[in-house]
C-alpha atoms as a PDB file:
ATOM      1  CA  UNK A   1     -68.108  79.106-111.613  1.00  0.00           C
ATOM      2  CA  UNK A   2     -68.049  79.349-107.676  1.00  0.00           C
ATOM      3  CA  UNK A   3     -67.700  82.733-106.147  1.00  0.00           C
ATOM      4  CA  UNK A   4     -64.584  82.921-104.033  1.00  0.00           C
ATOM      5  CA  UNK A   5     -64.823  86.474-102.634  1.00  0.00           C
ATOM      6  CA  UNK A   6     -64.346  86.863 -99.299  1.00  0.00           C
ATOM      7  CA  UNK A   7     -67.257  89.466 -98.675  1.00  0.00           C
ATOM      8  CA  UNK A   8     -68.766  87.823 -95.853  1.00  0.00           C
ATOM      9  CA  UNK A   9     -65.320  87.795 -93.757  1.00  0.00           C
ATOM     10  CA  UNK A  10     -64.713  89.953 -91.209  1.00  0.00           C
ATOM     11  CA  UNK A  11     -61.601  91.890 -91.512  1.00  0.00           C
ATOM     12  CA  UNK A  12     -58.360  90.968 -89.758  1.00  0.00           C
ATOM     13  CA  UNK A  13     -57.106  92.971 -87.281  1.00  0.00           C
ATOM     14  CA  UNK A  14     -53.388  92.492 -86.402  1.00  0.00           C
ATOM     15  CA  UNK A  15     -53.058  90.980 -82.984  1.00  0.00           C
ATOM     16  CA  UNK A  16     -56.245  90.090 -82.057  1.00  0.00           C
ATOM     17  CA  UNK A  17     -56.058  85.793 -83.362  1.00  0.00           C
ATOM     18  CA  UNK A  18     -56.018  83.299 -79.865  1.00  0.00           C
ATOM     19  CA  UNK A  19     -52.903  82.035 -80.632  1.00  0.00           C
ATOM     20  CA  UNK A  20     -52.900  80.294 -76.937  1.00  0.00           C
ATOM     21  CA  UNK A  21     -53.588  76.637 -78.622  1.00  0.00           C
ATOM     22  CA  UNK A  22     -50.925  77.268 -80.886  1.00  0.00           C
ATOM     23  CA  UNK A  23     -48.437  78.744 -77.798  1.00  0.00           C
ATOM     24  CA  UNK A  24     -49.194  75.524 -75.783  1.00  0.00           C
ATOM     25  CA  UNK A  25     -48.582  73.092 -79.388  1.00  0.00           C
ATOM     26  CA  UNK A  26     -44.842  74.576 -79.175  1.00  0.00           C
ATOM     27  CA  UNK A  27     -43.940  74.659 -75.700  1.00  0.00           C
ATOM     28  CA  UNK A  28     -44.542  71.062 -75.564  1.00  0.00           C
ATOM     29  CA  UNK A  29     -42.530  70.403 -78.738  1.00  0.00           C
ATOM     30  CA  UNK A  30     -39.786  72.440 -77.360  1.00  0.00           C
ATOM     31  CA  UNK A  31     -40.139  70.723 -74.563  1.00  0.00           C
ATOM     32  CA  UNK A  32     -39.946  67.001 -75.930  1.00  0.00           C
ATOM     33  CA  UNK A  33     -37.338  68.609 -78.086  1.00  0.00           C
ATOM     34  CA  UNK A  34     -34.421  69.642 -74.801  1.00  0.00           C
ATOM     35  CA  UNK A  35     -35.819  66.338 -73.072  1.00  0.00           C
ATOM     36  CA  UNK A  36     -34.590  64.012 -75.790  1.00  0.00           C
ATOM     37  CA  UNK A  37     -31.359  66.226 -76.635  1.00  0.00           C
ATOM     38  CA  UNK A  38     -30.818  65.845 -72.942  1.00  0.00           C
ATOM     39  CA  UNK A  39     -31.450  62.068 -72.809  1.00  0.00           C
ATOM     40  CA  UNK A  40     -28.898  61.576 -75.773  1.00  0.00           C
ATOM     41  CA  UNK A  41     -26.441  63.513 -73.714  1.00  0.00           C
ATOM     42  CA  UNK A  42     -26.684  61.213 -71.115  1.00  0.00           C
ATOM     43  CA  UNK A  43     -26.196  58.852 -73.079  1.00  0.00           C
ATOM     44  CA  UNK A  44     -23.265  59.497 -74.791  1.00  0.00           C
ATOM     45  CA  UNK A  45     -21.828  60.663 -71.137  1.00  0.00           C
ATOM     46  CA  UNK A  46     -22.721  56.725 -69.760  1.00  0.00           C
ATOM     47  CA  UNK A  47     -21.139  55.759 -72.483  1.00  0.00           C
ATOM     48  CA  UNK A  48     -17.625  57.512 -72.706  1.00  0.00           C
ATOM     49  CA  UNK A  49     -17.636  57.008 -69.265  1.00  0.00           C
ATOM     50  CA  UNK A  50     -17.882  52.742 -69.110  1.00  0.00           C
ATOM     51  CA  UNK A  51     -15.841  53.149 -72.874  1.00  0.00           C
ATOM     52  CA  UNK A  52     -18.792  50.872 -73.747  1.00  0.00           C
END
Protein backbone atom coordinates (compact mmCIF):
# COMPACT_ATOMS: atom_id res chain seq x y z
CA UNK A 1 0.00 0.00 0.00
CA UNK A 2 1.65 3.47 -0.90
CA UNK A 3 2.44 5.80 1.91
CA UNK A 4 0.57 9.05 1.51
CA UNK A 5 1.85 11.04 4.51
CA UNK A 6 2.89 14.22 3.93
CA UNK A 7 6.11 14.12 6.22
CA UNK A 8 8.44 15.46 3.83
CA UNK A 9 6.24 18.78 3.22
CA UNK A 10 7.06 21.79 4.56
CA UNK A 11 4.41 23.40 6.53
CA UNK A 12 2.12 26.12 5.17
CA UNK A 13 2.32 29.31 6.38
CA UNK A 14 -0.70 31.60 5.70
CA UNK A 15 0.25 34.30 3.27
CA UNK A 16 3.38 33.45 2.13
CA UNK A 17 2.09 31.32 -1.61
CA UNK A 18 3.20 33.71 -5.00
CA UNK A 19 -0.08 34.12 -5.97
CA UNK A 20 1.25 36.85 -8.70
CA UNK A 21 0.66 34.17 -11.72
CA UNK A 22 -2.60 33.57 -10.45
CA UNK A 23 -3.32 37.70 -9.91
CA UNK A 24 -2.22 38.28 -13.57
CA UNK A 25 -4.62 34.84 -14.87
CA UNK A 26 -7.68 37.06 -13.48
CA UNK A 27 -7.00 40.47 -14.39
CA UNK A 28 -6.88 39.40 -17.88
CA UNK A 29 -10.12 37.40 -17.59
CA UNK A 30 -11.72 40.32 -16.01
CA UNK A 31 -10.45 42.13 -18.46
CA UNK A 32 -11.70 40.10 -21.63
CA UNK A 33 -14.73 39.82 -19.46
CA UNK A 34 -15.81 44.20 -19.39
CA UNK A 35 -14.27 44.22 -23.06
CA UNK A 36 -16.83 41.84 -24.50
CA UNK A 37 -19.79 43.12 -22.12
CA UNK A 38 -18.76 46.43 -23.54
CA UNK A 39 -18.64 45.31 -27.20
CA UNK A 40 -22.25 43.77 -26.80
CA UNK A 41 -23.32 47.12 -25.52
CA UNK A 42 -22.30 48.67 -28.47
CA UNK A 43 -23.89 46.60 -30.16
CA UNK A 44 -27.16 46.59 -29.03
CA UNK A 45 -26.74 50.67 -28.96
CA UNK A 46 -25.88 50.45 -33.13
CA UNK A 47 -28.58 48.57 -33.26
CA UNK A 48 -31.59 50.39 -31.50
CA UNK A 49 -30.18 53.21 -32.97
CA UNK A 50 -30.47 52.15 -37.10
CA UNK A 51 -33.84 49.93 -35.62
CA UNK A 52 -31.87 47.29 -37.57
Amino acid sequence: MADHSHAHAPAHEHGTADVAEHQQTFEAFARFWVYLFGAAAAVLIFLAIFNS
